[in-house]
PDB file of N, CA and C in Angstrom:
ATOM      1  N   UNK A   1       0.848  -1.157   0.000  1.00  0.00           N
ATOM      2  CA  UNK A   1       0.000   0.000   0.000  1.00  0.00           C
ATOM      3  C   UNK A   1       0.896   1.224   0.000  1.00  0.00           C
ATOM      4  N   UNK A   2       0.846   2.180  -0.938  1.00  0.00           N
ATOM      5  CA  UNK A   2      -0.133   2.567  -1.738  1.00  0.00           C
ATOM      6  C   UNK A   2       0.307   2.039  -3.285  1.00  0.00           C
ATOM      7  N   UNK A   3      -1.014   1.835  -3.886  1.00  0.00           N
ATOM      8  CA  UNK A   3      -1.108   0.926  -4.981  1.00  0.00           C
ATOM      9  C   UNK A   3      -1.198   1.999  -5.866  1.00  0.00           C
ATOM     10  N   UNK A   4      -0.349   2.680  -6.835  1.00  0.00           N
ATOM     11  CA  UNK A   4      -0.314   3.829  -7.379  1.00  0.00           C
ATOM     12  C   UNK A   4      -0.499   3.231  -9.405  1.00  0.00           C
ATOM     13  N   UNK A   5      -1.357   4.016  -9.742  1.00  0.00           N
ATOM     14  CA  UNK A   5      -1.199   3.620 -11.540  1.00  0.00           C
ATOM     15  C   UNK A   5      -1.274   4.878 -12.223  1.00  0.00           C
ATOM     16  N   UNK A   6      -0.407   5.222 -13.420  1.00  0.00           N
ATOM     17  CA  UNK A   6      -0.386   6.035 -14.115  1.00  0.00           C
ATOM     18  C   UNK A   6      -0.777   5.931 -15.588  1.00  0.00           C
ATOM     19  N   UNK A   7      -1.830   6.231 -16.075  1.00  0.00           N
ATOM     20  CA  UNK A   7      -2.586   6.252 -17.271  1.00  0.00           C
ATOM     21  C   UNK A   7      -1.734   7.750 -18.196  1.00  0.00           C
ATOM     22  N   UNK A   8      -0.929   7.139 -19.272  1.00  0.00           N
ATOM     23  CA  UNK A   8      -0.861   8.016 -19.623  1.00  0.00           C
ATOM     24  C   UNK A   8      -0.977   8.027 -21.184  1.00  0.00           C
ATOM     25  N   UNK A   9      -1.307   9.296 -22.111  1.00  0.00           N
ATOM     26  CA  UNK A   9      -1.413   9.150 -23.385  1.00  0.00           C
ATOM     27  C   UNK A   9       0.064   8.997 -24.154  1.00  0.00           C
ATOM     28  N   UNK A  10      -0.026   8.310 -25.154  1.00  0.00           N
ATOM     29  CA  UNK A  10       1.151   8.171 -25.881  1.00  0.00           C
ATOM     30  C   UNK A  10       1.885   8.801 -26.163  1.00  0.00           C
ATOM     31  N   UNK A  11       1.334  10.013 -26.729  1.00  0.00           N
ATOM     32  CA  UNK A  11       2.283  10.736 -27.273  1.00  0.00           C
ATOM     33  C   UNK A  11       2.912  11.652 -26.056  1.00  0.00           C
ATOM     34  N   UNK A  12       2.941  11.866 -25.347  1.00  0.00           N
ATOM     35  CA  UNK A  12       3.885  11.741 -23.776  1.00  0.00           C
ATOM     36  C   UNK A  12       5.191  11.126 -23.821  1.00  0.00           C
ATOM     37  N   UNK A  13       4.776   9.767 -24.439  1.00  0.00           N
ATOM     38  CA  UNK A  13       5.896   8.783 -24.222  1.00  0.00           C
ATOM     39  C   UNK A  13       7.382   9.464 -24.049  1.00  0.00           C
ATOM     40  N   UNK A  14       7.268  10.575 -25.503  1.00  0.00           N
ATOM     41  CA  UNK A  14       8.751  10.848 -24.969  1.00  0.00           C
ATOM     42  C   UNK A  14       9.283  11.954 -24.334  1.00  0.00           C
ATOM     43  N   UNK A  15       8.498  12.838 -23.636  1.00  0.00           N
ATOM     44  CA  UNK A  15       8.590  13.656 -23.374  1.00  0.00           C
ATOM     45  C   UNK A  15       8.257  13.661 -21.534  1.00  0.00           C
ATOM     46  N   UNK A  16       7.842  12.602 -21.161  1.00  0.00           N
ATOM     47  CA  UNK A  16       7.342  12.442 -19.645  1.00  0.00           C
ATOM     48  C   UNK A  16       8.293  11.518 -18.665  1.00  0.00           C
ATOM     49  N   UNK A  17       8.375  11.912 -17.679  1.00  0.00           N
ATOM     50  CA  UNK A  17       9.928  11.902 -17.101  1.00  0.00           C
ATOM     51  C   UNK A  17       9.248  10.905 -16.267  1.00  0.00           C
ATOM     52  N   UNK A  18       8.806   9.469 -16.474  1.00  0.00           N
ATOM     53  CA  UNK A  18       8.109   8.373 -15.767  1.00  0.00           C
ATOM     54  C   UNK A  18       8.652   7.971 -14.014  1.00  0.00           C
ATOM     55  N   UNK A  19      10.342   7.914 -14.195  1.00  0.00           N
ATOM     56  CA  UNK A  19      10.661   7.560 -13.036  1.00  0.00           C
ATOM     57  C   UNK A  19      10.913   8.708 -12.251  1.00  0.00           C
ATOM     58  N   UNK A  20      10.986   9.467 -12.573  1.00  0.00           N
ATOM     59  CA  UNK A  20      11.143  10.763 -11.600  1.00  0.00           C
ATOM     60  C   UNK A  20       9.842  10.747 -10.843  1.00  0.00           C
ATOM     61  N   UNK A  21       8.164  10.977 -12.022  1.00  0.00           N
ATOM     62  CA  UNK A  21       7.914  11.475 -11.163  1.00  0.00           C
ATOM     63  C   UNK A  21       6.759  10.358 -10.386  1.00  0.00           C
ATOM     64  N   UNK A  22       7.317   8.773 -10.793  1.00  0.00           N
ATOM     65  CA  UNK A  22       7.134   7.637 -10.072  1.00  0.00           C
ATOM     66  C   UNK A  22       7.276   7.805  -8.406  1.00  0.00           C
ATOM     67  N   UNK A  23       8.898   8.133  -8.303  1.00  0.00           N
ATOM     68  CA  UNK A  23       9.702   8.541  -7.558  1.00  0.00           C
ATOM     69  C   UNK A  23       8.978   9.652  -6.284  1.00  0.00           C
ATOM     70  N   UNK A  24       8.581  10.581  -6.929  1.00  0.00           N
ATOM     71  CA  UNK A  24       7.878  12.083  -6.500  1.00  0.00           C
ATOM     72  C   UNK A  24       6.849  11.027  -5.928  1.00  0.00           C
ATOM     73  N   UNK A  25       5.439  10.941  -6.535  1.00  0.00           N
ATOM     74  CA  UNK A  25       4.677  10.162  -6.196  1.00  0.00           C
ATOM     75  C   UNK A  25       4.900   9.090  -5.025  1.00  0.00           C
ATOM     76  N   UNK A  26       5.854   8.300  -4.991  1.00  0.00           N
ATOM     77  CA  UNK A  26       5.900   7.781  -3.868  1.00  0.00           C
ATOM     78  C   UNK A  26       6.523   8.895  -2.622  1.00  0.00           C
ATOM     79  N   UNK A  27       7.449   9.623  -2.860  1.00  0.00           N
ATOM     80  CA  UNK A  27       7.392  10.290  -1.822  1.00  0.00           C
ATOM     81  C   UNK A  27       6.711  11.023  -1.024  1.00  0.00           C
ATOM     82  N   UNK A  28       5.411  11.909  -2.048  1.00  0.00           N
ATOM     83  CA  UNK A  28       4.275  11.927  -1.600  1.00  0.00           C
ATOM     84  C   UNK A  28       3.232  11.423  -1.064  1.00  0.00           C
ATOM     85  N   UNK A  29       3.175   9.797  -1.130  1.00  0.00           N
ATOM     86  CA  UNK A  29       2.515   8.511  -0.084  1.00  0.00           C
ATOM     87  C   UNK A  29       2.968   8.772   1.420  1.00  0.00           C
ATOM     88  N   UNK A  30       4.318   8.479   1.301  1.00  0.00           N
ATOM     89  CA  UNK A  30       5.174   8.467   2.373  1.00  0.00           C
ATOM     90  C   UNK A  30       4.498   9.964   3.320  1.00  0.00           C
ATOM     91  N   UNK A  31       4.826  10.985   3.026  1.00  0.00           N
ATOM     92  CA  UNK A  31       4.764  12.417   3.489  1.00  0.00           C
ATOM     93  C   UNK A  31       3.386  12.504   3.884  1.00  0.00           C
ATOM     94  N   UNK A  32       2.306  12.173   3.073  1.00  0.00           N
ATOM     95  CA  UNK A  32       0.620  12.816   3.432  1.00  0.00           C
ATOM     96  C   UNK A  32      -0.101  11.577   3.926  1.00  0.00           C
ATOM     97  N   UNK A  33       0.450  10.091   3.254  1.00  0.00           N
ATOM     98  CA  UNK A  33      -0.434   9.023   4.066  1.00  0.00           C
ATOM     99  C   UNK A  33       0.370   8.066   5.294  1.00  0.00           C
ATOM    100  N   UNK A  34       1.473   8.674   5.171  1.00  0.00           N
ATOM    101  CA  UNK A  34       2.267   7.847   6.691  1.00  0.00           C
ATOM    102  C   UNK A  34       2.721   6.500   5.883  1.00  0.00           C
ATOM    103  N   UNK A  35       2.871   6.093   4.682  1.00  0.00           N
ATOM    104  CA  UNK A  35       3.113   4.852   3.733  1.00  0.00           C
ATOM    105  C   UNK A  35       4.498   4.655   4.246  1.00  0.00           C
ATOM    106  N   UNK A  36       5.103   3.243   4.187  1.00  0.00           N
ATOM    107  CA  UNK A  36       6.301   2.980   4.282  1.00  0.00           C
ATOM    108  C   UNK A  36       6.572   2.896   2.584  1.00  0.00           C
ATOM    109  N   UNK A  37       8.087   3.950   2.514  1.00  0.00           N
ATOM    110  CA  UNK A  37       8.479   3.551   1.197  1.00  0.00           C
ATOM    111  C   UNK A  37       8.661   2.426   0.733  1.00  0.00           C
ATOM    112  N   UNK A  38       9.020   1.484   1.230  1.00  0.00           N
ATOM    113  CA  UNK A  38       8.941  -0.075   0.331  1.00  0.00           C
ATOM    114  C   UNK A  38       7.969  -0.662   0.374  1.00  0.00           C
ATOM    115  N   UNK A  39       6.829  -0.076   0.405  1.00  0.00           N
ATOM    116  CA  UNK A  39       5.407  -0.401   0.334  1.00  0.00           C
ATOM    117  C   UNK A  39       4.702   0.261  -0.878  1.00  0.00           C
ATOM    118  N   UNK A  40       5.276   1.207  -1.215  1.00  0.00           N
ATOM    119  CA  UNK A  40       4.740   1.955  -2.085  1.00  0.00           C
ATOM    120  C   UNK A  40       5.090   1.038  -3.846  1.00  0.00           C
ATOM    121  N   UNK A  41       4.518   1.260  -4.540  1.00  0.00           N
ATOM    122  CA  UNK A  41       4.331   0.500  -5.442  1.00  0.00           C
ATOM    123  C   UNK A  41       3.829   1.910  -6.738  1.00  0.00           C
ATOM    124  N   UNK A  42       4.261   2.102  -7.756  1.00  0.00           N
ATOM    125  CA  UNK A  42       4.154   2.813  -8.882  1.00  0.00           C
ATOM    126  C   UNK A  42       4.047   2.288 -10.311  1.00  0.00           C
ATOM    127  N   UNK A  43       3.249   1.944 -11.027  1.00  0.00           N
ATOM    128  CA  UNK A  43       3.366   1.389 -12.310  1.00  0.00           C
ATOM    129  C   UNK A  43       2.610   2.748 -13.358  1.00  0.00           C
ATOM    130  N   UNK A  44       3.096   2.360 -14.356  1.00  0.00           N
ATOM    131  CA  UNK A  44       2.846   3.253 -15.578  1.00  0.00           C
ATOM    132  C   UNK A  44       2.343   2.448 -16.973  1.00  0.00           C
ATOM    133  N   UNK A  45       1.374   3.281 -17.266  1.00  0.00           N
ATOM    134  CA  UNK A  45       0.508   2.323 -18.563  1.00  0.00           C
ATOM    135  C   UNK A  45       0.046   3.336 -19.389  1.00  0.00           C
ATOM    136  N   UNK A  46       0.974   3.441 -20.600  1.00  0.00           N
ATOM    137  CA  UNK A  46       0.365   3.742 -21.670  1.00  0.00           C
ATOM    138  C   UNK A  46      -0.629   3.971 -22.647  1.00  0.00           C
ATOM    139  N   UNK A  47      -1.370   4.708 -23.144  1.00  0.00           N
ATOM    140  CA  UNK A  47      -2.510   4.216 -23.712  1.00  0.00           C
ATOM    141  C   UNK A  47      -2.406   4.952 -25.022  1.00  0.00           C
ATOM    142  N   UNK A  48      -2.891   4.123 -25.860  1.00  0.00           N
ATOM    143  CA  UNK A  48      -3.061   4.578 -27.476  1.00  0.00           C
ATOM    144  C   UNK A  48      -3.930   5.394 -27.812  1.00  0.00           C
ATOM    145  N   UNK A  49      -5.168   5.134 -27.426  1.00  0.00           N
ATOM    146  CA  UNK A  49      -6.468   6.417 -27.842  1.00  0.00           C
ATOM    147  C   UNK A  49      -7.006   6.537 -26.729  1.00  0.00           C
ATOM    148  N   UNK A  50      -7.101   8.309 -26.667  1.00  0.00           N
ATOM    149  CA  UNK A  50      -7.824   8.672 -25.834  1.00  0.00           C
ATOM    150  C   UNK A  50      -8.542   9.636 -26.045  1.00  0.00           C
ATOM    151  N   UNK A  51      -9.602  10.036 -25.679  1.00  0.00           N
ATOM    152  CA  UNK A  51     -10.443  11.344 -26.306  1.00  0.00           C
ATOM    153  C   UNK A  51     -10.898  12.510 -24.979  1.00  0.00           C
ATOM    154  N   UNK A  52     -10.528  13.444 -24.946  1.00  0.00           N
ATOM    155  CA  UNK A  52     -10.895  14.403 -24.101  1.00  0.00           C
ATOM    156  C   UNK A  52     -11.444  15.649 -24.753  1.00  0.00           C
ATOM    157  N   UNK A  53     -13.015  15.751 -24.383  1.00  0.00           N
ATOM    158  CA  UNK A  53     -14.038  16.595 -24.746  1.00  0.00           C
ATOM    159  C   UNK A  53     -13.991  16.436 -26.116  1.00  0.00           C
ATOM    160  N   UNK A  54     -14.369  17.871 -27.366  1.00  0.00           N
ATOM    161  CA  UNK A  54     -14.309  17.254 -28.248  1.00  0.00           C
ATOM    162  C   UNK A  54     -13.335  17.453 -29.549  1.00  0.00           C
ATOM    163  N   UNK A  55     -12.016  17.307 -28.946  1.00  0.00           N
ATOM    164  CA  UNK A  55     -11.137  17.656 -29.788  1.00  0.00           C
ATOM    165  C   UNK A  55     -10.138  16.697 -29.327  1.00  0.00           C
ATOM    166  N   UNK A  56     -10.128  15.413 -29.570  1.00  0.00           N
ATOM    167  CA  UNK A  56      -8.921  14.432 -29.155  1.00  0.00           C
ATOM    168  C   UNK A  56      -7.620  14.856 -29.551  1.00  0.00           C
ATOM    169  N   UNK A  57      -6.946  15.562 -30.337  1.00  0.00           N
ATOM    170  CA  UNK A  57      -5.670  16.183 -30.739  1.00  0.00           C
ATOM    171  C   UNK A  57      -5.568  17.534 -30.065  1.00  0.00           C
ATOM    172  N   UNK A  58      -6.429  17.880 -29.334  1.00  0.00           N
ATOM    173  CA  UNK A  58      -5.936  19.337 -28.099  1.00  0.00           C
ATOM    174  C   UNK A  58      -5.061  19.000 -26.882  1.00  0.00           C
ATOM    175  N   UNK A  59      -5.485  17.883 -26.374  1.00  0.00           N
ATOM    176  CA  UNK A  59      -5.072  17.458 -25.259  1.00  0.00           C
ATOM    177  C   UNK A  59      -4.430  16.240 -24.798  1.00  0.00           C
ATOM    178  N   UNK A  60      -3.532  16.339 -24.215  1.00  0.00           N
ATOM    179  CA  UNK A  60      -2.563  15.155 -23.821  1.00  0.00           C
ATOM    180  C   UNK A  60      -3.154  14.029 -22.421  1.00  0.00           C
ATOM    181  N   UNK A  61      -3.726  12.952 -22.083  1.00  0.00           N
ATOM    182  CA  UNK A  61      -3.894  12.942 -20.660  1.00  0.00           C
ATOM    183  C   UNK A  61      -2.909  12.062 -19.917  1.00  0.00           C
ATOM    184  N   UNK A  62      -3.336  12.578 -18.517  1.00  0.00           N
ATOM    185  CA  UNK A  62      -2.929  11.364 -17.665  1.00  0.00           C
ATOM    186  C   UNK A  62      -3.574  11.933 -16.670  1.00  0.00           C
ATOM    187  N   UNK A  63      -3.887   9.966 -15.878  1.00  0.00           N
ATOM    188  CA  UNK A  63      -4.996   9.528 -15.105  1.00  0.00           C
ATOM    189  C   UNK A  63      -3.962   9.075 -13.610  1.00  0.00           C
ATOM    190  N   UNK A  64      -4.215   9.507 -12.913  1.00  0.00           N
ATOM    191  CA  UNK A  64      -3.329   8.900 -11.665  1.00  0.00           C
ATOM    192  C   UNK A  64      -4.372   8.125 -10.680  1.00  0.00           C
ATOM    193  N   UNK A  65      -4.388   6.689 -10.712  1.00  0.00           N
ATOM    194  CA  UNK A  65      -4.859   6.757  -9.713  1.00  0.00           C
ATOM    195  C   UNK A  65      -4.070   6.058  -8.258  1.00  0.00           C
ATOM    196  N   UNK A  66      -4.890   5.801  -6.684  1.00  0.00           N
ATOM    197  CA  UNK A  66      -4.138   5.722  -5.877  1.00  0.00           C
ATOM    198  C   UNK A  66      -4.739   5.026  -5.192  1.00  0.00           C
ATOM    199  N   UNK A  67      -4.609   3.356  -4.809  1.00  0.00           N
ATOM    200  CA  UNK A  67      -5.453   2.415  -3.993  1.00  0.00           C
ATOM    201  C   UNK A  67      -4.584   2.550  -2.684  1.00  0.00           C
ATOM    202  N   UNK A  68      -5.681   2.811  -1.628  1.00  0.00           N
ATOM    203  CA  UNK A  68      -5.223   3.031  -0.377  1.00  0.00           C
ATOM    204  C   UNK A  68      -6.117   1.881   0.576  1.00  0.00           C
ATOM    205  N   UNK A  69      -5.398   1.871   1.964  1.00  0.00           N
ATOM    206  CA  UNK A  69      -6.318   1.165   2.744  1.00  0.00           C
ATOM    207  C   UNK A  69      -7.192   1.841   3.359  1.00  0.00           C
ATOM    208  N   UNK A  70      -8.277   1.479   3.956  1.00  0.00           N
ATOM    209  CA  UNK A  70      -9.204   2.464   4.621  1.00  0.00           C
ATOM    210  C   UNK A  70      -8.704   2.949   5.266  1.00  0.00           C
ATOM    211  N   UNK A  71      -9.151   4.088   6.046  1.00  0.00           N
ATOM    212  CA  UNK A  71      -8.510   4.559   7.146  1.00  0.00           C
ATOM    213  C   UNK A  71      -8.346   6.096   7.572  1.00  0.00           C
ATOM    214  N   UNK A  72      -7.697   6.454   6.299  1.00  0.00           N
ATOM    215  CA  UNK A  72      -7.616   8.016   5.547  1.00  0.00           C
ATOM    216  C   UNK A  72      -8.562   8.903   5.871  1.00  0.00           C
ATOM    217  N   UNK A  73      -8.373   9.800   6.485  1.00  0.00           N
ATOM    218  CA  UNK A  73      -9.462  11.147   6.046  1.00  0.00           C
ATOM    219  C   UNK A  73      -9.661  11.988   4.889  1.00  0.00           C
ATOM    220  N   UNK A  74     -10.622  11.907   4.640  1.00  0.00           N
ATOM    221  CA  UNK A  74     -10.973  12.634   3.032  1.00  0.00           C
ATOM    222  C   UNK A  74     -10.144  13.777   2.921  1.00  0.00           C
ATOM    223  N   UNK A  75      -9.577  14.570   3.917  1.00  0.00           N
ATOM    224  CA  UNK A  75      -8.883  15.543   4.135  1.00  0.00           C
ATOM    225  C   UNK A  75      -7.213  15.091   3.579  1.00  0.00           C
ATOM    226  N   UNK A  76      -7.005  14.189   3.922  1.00  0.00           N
ATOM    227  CA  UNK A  76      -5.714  13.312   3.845  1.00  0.00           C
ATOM    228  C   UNK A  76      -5.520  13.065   2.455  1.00  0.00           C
ATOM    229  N   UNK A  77      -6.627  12.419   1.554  1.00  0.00           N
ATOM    230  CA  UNK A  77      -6.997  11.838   0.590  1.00  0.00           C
ATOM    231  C   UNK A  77      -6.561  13.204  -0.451  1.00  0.00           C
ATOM    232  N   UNK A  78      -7.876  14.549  -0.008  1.00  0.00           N
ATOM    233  CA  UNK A  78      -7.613  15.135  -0.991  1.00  0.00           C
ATOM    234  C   UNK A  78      -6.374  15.663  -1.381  1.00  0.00           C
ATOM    235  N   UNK A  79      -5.708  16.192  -0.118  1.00  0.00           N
ATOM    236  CA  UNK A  79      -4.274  16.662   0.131  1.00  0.00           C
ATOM    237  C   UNK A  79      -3.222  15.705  -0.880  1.00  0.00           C
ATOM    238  N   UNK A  80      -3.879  14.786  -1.219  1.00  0.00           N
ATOM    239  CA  UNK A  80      -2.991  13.698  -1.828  1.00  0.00           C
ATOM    240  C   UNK A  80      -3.336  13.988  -3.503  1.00  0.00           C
ATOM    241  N   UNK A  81      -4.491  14.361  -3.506  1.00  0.00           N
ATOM    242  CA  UNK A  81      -4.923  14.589  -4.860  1.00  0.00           C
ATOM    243  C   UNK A  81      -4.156  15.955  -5.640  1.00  0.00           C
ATOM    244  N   UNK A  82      -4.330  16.991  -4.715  1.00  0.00           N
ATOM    245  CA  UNK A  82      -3.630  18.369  -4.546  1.00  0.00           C
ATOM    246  C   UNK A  82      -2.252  17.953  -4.921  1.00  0.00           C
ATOM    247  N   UNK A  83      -1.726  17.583  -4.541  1.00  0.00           N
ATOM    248  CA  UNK A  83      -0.171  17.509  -4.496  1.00  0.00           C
ATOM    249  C   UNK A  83       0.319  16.556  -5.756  1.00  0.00           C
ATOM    250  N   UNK A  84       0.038  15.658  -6.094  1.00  0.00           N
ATOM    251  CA  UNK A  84       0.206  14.786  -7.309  1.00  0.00           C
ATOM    252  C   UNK A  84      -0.517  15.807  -8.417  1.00  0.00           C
ATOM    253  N   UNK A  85      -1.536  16.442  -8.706  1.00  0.00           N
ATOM    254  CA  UNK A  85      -1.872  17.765  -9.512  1.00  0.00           C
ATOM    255  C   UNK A  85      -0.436  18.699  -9.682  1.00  0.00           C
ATOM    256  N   UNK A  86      -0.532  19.146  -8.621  1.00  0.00           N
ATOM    257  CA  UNK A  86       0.667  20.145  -8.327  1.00  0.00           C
ATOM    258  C   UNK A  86       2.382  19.772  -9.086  1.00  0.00           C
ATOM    259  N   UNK A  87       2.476  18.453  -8.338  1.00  0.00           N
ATOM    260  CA  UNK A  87       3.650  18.170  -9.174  1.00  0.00           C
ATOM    261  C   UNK A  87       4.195  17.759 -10.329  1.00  0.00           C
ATOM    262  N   UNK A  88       2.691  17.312 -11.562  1.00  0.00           N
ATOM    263  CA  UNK A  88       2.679  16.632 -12.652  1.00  0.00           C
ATOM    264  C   UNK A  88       4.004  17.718 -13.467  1.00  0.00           C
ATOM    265  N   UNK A  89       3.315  19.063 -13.503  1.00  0.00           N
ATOM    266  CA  UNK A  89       3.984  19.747 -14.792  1.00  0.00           C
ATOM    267  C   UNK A  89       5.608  19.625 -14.471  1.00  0.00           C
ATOM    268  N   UNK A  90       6.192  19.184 -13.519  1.00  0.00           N
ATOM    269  CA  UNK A  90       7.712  19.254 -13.159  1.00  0.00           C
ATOM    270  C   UNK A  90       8.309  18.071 -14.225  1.00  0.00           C
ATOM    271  N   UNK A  91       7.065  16.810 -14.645  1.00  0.00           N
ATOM    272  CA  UNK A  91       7.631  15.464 -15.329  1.00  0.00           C
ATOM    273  C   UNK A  91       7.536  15.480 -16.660  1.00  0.00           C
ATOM    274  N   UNK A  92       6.323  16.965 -16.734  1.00  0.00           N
ATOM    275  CA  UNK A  92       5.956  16.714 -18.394  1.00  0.00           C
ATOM    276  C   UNK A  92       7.277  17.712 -19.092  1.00  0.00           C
ATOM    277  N   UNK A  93       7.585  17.401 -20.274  1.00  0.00           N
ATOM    278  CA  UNK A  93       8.553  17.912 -21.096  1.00  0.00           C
ATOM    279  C   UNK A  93       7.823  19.132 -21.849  1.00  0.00           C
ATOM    280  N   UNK A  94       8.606  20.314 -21.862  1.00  0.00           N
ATOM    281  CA  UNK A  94       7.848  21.672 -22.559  1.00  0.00           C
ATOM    282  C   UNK A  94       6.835  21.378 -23.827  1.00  0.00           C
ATOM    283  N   UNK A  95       7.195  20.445 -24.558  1.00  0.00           N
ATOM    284  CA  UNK A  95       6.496  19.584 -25.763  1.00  0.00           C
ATOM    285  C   UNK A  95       5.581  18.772 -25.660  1.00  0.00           C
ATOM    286  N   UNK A  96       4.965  18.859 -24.282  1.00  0.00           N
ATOM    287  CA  UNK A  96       3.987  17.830 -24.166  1.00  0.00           C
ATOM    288  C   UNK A  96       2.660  18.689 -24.551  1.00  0.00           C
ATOM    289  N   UNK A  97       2.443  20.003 -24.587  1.00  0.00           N
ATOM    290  CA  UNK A  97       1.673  20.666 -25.164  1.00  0.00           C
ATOM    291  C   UNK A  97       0.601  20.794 -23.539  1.00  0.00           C
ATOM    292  N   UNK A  98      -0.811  20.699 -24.154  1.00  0.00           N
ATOM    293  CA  UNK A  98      -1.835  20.928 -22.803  1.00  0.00           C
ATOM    294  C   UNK A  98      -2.204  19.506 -22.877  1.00  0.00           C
ATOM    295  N   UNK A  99      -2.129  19.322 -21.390  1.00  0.00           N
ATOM    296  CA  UNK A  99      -2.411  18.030 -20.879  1.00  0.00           C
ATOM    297  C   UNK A  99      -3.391  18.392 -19.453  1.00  0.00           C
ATOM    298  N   UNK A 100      -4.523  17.423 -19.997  1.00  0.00           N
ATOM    299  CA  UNK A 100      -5.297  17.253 -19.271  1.00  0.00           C
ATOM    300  C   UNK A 100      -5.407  16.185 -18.287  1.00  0.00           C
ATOM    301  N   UNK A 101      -5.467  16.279 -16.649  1.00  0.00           N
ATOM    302  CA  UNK A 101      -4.688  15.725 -16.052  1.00  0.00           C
ATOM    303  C   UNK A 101      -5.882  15.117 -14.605  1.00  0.00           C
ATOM    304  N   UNK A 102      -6.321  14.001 -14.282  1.00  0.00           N
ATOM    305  CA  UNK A 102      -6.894  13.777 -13.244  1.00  0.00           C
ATOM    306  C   UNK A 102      -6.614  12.995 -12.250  1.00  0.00           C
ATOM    307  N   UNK A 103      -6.476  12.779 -10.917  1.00  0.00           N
ATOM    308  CA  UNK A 103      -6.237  11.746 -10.094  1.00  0.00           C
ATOM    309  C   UNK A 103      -7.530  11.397  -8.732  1.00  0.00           C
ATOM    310  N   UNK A 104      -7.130  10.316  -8.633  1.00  0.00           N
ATOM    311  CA  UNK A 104      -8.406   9.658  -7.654  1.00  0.00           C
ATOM    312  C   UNK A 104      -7.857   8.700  -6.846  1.00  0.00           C
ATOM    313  N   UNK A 105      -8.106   8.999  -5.636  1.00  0.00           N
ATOM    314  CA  UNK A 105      -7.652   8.456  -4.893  1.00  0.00           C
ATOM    315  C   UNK A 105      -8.624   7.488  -3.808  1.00  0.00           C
ATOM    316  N   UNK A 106      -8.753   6.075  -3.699  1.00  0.00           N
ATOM    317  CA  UNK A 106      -9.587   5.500  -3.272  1.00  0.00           C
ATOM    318  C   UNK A 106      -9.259   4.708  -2.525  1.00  0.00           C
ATOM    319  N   UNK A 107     -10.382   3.264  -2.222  1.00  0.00           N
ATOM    320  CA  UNK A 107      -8.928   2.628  -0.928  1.00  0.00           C
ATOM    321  C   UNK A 107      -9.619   0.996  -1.591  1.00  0.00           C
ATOM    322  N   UNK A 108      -8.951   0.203  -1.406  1.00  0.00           N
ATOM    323  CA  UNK A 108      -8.491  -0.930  -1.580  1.00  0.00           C
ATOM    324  C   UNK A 108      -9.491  -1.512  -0.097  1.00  0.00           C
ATOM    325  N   UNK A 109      -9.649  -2.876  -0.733  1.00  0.00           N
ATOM    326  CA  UNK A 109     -10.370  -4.052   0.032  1.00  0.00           C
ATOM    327  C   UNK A 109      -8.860  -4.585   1.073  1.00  0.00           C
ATOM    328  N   UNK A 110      -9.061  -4.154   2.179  1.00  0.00           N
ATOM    329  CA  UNK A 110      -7.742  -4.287   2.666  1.00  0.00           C
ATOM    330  C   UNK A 110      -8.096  -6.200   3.225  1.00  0.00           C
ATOM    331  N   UNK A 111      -9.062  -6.673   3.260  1.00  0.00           N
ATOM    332  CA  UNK A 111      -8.787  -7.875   3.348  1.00  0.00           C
ATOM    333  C   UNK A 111      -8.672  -8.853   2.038  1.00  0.00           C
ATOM    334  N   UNK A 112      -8.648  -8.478   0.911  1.00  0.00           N
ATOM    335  CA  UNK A 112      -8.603  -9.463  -0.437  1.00  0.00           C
ATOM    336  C   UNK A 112      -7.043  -8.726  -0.803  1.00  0.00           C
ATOM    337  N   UNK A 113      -6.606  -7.683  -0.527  1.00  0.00           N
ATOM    338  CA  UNK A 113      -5.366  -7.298  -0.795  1.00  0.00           C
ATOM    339  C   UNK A 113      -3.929  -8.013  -0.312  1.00  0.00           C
ATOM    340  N   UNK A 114      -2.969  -8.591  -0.979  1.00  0.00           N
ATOM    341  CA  UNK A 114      -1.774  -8.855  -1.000  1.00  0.00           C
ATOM    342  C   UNK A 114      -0.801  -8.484  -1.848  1.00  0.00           C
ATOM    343  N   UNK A 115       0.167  -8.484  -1.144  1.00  0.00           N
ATOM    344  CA  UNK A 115       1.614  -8.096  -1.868  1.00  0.00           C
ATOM    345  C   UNK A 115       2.803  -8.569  -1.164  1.00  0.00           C
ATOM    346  N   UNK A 116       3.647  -8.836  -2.028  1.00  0.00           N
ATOM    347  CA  UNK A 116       5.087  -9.918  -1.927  1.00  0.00           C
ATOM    348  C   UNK A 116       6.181  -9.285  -2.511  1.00  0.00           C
ATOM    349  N   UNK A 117       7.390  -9.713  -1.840  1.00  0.00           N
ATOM    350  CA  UNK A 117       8.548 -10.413  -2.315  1.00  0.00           C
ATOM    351  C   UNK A 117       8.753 -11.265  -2.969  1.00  0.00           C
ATOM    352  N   UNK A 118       8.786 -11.912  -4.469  1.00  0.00           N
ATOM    353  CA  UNK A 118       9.077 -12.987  -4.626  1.00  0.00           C
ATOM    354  C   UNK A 118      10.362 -13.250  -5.552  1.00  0.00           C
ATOM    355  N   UNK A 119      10.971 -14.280  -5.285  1.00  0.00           N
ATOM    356  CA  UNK A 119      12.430 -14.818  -5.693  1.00  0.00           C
ATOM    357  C   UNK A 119      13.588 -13.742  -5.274  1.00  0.00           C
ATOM    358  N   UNK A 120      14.665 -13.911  -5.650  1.00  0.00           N
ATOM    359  CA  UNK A 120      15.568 -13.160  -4.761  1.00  0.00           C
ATOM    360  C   UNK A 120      15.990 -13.177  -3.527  1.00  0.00           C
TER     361      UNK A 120
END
């Protein structure tokens, strides 16, 4: 926990600084939800078509979202939303043009939830 995913549009690909702001993102778990960093977990997923309002070639997106365990105060939550907003434009490259940008932050079935170490 926290179970972090990044939806982002393609044409980003080369211009979006993934592990940095992977990186950022988890440090922001750590800081607003009390997360242990080796708990934190970041993946990134690409996507080919996406359409925002009605001009799909205006806008660039990415979708953040953030599986948490219960617990959180909505206060906590949003503060989390705020701040991952806040820090996107530091990852995007001047060429990424306008990017339209949302995150959601929710919580995870903390009893069907697992996560491992495995091999090594």
């Amino acid at each position: 926990m926290p179970l972090i995913t990044v939806d982002y549009t393609d044409r980003l690909a080369g211009s979006f600084d993934r592990r940095g702001f992977g990186l950022a993102l988890n440090r922001l778990a750590v800081k607003l939800l009390d997360a242990k960093p080796e708990k934190c977990k970041t993946r990134f997923r690409r996507t080919g078509e996406n359409v925002v309002g009605a001009d799909a070639e205006t806008f660039a997106l990415v979708v953040v979202e953030v599986g948490i365990f219960p617990g959180r105060s909505a206060a906590a939550k949003a503060a989390l939303s705020e701040a991952v907003l806040a820090a996107l434009p530091e990852y995007l490259g001047a060429e990424a043009g306008p990017v339209q940008a949302a995150v959601q932050v929710g919580e995870l079935d903390h009893l069907a939830y697992r996560s491992a170490v495995l091999g090594g």
